[in-house]
Protein backbone atom coordinates (compact mmCIF):
# COMPACT_ATOMS: atom_id res chain seq x y z
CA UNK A 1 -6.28 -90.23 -72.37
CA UNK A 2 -6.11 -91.26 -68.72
CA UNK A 3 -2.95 -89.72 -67.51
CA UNK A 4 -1.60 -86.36 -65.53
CA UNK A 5 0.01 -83.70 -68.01
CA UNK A 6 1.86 -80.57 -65.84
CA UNK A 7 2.72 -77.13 -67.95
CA UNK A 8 4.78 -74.88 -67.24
CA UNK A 9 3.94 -70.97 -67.68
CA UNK A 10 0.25 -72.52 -69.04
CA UNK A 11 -1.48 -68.95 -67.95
CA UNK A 12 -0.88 -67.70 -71.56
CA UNK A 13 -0.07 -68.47 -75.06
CA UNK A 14 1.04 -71.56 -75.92
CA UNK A 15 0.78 -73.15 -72.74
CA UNK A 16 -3.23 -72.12 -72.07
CA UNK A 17 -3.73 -73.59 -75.76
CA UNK A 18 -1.77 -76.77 -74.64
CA UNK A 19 -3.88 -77.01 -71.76
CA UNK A 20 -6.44 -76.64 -73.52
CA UNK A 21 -5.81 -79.58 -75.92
CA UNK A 22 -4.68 -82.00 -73.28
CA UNK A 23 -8.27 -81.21 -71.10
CA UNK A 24 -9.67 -81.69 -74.17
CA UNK A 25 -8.28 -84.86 -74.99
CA UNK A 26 -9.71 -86.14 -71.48
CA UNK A 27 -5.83 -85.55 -69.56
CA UNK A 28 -5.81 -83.96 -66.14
CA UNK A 29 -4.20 -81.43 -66.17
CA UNK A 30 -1.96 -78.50 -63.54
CA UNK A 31 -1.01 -75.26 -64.72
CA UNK A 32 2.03 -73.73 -63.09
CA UNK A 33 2.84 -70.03 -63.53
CA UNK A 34 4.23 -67.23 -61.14
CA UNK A 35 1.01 -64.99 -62.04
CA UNK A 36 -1.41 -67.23 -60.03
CA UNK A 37 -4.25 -64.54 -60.87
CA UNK A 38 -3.52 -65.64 -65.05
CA UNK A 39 -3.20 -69.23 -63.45
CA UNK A 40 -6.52 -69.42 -61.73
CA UNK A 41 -7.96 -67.60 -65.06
CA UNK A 42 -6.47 -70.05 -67.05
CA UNK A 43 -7.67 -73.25 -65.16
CA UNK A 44 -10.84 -72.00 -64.70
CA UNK A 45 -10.77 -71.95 -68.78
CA UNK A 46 -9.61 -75.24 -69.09
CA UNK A 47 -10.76 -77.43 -66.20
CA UNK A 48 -7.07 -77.92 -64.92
CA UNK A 49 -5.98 -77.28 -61.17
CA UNK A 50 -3.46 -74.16 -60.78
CA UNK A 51 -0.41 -73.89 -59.19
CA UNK A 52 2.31 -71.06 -58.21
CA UNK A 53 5.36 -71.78 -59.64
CA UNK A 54 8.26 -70.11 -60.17
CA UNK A 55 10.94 -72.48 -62.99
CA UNK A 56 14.08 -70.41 -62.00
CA UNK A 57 13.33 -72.07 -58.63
CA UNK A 58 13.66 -75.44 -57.74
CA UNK A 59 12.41 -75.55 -54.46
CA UNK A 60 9.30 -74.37 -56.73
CA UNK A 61 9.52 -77.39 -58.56
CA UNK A 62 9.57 -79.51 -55.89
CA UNK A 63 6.49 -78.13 -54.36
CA UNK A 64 5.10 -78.08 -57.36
CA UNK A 65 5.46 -81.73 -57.86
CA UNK A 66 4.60 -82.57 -53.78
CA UNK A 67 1.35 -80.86 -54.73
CA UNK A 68 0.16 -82.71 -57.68
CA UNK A 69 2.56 -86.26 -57.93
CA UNK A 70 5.29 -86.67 -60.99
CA UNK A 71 3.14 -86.53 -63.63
CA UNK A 72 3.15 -88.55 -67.30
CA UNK A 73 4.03 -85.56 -68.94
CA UNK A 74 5.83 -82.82 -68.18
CA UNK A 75 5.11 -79.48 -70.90
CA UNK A 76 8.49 -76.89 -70.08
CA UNK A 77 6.94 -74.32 -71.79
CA UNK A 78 7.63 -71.07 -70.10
CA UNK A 79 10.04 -68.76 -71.63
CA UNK A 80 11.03 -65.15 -71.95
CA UNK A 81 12.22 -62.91 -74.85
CA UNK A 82 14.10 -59.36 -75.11
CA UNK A 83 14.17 -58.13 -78.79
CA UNK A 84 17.43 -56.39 -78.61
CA UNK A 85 21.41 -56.71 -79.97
CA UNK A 86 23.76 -58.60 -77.80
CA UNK A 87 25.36 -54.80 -77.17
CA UNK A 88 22.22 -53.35 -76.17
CA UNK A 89 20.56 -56.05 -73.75
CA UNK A 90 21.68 -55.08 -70.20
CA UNK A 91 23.22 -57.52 -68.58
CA UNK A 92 20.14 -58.26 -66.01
CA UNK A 93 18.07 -59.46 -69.07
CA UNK A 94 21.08 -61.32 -70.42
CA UNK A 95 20.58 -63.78 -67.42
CA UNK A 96 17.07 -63.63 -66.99
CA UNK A 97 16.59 -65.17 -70.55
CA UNK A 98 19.16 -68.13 -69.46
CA UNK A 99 17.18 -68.17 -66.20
CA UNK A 100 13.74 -68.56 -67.46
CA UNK A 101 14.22 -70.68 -71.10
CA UNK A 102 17.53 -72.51 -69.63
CA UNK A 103 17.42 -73.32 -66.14
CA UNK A 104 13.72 -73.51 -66.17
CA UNK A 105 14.22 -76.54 -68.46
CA UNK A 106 16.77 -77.66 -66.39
CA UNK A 107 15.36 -77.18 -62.79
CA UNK A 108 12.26 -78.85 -64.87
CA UNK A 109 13.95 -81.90 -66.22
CA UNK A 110 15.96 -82.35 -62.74
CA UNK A 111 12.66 -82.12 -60.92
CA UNK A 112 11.00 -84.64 -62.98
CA UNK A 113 12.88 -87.29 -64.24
CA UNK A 114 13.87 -89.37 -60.64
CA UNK A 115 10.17 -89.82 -60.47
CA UNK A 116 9.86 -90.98 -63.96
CA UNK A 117 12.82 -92.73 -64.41
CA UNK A 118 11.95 -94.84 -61.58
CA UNK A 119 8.26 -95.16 -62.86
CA UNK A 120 9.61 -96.48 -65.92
CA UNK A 121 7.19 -94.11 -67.72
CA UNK A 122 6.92 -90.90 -68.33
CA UNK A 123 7.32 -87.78 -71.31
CA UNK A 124 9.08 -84.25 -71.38
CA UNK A 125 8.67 -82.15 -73.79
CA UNK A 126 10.63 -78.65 -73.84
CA UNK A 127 9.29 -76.22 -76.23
CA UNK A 128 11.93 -74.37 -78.03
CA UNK A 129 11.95 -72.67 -80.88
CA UNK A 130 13.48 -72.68 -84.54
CA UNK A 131 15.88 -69.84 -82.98
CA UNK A 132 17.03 -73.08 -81.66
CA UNK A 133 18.57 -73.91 -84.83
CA UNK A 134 18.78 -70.70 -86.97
CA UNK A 135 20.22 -67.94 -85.05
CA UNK A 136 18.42 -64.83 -84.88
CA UNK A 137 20.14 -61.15 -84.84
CA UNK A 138 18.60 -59.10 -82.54
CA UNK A 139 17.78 -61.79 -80.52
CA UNK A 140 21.05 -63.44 -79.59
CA UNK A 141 20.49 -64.48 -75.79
CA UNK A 142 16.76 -65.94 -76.56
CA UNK A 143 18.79 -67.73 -79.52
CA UNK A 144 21.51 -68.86 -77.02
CA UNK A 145 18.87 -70.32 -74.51
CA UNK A 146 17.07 -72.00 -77.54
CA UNK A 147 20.23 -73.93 -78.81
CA UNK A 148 21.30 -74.66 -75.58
CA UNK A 149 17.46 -76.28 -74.97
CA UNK A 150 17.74 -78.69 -78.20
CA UNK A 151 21.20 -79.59 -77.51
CA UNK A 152 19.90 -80.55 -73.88
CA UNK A 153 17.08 -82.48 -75.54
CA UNK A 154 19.11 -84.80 -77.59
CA UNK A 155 21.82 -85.46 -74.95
CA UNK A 156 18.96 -86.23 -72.18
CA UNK A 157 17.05 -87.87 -74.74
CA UNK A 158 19.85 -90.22 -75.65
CA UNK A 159 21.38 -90.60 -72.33
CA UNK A 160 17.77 -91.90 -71.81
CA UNK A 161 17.17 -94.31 -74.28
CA UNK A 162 15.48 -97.90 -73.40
CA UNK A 163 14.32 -96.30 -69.95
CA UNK A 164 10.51 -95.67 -70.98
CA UNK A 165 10.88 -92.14 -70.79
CA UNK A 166 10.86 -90.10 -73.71
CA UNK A 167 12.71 -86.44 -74.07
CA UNK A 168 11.44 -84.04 -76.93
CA UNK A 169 11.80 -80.66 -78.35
CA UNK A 170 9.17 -78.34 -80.01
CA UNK A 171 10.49 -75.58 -82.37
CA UNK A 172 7.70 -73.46 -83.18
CA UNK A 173 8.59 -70.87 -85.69
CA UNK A 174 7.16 -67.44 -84.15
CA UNK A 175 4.03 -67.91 -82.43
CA UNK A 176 0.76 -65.92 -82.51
CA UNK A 177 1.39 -64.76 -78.39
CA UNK A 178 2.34 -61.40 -76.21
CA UNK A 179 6.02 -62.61 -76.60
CA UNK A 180 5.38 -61.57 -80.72
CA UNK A 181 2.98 -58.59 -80.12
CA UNK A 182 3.85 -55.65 -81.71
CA UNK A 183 6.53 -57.31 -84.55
CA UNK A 184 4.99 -56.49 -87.92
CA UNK A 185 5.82 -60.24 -89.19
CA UNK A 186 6.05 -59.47 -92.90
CA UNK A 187 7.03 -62.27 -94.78
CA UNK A 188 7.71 -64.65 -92.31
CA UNK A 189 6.21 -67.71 -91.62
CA UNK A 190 4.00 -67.81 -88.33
CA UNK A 191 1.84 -69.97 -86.51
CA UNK A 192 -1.17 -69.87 -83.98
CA UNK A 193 -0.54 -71.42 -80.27
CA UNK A 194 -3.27 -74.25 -81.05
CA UNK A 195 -0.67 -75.20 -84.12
CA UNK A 196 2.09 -75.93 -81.78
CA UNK A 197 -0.26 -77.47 -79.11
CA UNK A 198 -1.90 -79.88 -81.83
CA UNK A 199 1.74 -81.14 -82.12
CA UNK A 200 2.92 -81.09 -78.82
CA UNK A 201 -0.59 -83.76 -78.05
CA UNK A 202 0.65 -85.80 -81.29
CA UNK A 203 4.17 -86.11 -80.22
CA UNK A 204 2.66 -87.35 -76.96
CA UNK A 205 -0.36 -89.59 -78.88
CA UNK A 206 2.24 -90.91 -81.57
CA UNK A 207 5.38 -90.49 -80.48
CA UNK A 208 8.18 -89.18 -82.87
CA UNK A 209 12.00 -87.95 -83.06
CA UNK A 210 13.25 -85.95 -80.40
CA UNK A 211 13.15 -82.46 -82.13
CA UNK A 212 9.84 -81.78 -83.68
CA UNK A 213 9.42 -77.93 -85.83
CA UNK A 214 6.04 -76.17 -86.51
CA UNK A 215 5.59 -75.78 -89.42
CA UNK A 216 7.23 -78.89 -90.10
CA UNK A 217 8.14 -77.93 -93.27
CA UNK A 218 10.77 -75.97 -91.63
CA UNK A 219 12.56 -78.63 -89.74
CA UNK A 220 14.81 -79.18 -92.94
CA UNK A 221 15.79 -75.79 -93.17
CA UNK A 222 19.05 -76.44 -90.56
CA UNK A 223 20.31 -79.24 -92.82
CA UNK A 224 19.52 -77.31 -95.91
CA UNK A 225 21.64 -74.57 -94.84
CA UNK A 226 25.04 -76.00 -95.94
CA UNK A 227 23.75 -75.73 -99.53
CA UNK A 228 21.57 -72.47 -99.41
CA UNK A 229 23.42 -69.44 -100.55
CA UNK A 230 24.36 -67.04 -97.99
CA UNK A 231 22.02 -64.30 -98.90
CA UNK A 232 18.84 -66.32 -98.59
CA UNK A 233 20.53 -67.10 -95.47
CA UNK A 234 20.16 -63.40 -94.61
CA UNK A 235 17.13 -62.69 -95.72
CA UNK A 236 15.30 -65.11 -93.52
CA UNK A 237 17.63 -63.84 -90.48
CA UNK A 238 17.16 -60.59 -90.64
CA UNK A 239 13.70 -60.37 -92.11
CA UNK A 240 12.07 -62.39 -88.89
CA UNK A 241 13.87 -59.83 -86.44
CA UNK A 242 14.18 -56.58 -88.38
CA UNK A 243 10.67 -56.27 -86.89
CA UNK A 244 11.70 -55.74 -83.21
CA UNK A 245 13.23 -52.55 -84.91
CA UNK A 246 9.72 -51.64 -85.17
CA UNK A 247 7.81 -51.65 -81.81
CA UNK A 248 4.60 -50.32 -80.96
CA UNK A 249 2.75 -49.85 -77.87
CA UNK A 250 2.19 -53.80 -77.94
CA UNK A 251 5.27 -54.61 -78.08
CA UNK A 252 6.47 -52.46 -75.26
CA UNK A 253 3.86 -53.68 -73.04
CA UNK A 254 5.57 -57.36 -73.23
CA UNK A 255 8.86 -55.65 -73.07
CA UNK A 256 7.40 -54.15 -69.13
CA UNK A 257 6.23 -57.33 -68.01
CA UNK A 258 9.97 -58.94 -68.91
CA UNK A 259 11.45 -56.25 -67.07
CA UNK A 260 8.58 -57.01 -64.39
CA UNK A 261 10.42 -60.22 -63.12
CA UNK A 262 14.00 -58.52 -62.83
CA UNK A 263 14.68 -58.37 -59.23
CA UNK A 264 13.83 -55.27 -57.23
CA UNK A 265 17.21 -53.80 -57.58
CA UNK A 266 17.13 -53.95 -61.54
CA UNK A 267 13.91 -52.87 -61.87
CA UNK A 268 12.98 -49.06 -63.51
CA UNK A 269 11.14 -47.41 -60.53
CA UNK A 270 8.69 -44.48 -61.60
CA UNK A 271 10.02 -41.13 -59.90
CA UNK A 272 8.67 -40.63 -56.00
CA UNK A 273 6.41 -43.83 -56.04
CA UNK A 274 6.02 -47.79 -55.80
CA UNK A 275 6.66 -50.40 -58.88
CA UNK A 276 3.49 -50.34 -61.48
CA UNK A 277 1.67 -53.81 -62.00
CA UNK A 278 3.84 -53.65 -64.87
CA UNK A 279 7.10 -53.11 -62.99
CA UNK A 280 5.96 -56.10 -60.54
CA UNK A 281 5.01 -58.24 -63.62
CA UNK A 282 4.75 -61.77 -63.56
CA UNK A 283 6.35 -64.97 -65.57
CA UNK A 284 5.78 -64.74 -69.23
CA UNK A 285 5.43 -67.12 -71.54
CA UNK A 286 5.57 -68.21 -75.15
């Protein structure tokens, strides 16, 4: 596998496991993230090159991509999620989530595809999330961002059709990561990062349709909807996010580093002193 694969927010999660796959699978490979510490960890994991990069930037992008060429594939992977109601998500973490798992994509997509396009080659793929086609309670803006991502997806993806570049979408169910520490996932089905890297590398091996879920069991869920009664409906809504009703010390821990990339004035200050390393945070990612 002779070709140039760039991830974004690949310190963590499932981007390190992605990284991990494509190294594996012989791919060169450049890890961008806005915590260059967890990039430089990451790379030194993996065997990729890291890079600083911010997605809600995309003068980031650009430097990004000055650095290290337009590469063969392009992994927007970096996202952020607040486990809260509509009501009770402050308005500052309303628009980071459309910041980071929107315009990320977007300033991603717009930074790569010239290049591509003009290559005549080239593969994006955008991980999402089933939120992306079941909405969530308790988790309406990271649901928002998620639709938004796979309608994206198809439109690019069509709009791009006979040019040599492919546009896909992964929709993981929830993930195994920091963004689901501390969510006592009862009865609901989960996966491991390395599950939704293994089909993020086949999408890219084998190609496939544009919109991809992991499990994929779970990709006819959507279309069985029309048919399932409303109350199994309900369970599996409010059964995968009752949990952020139930937080532990885990869980708040993520919930800091969110609040970590707020900008100064939004931030929580401790009383009489500077931010905490968690107050400063850094990008985080699915």
């Amino acid at each position: 596998m002779a070709f140039t694969v760039a991830i974004t927010g690949g310190a963590r999660g499932i981007g390190l496991a992605t990284a991990r796959a494509f190294a594996g699978a012989g791919a060169k490979v450049a890890i961008g993230d806005v915590d260059d510490e967890a990039a430089a960890a990451a790379a030194a994991q993996t065997g990729a090159t890291a890079h600083v990069l911010d997605v809600r930037d995309p003068a980031s992008f650009a430097t990004f991509f000055a650095t290290i060429g337009v590469p063969d594939v392009l992994v927007n992977n970096a996202g952020v999620a607040h486990g809260a109601s509509f009501l009770e998500t402050p308005g500052e973490l309303r628009d980071l989530q459309i910041d980071v798992n929107l315009r990320g994509v977007v300033n991603g997509l717009a930074a790569a595809l010239p290049g591509m396009v003009a290559r005549g080659s080239g593969h994006v793929i955008n991980v999402a999330s089933i939120a992306g086609r079941i909405a969530l309670p308790n988790a309406a803006m990271y649901t928002a961002t998620k639709f938004a991502v796979v309608g994206l997806t198809e439109a690019v993806a069509a709009e791009l059709h006979g040019s040599g570049v492919r546009i896909s979408a992964v929709l993981p169910t929830f993930v195994h990561t920091e963004m689901t520490d501390g969510l006592p996932l009862r009865g609901v089905p989960t996966v491991d990062p390395p599950d939704v890297s293994r089909a993020i590398l086949r999408l890219v091996r084998r190609g496939g349709p544009a919109v991809v879920t992991v499990p994929r069991w779970m990709g006819g869920l959507p279309r069985l909807a029309t048919f399932t009664p409303q109350m199994v409906i309900d369970a599996i809504r409010h059964g995968s996010t009752r949990p952020y009703e139930d937080r532990d010390e885990r869980r708040a821990a993520y919930e800091a580093r969110v609040r970590g990339m707020l900008p100064p004035a939004s931030k929580p200050r401790s009383e009489g002193g500077p931010a905490s390393d968690d107050e400063r945070g850094g990008e985080v990612d699915h």
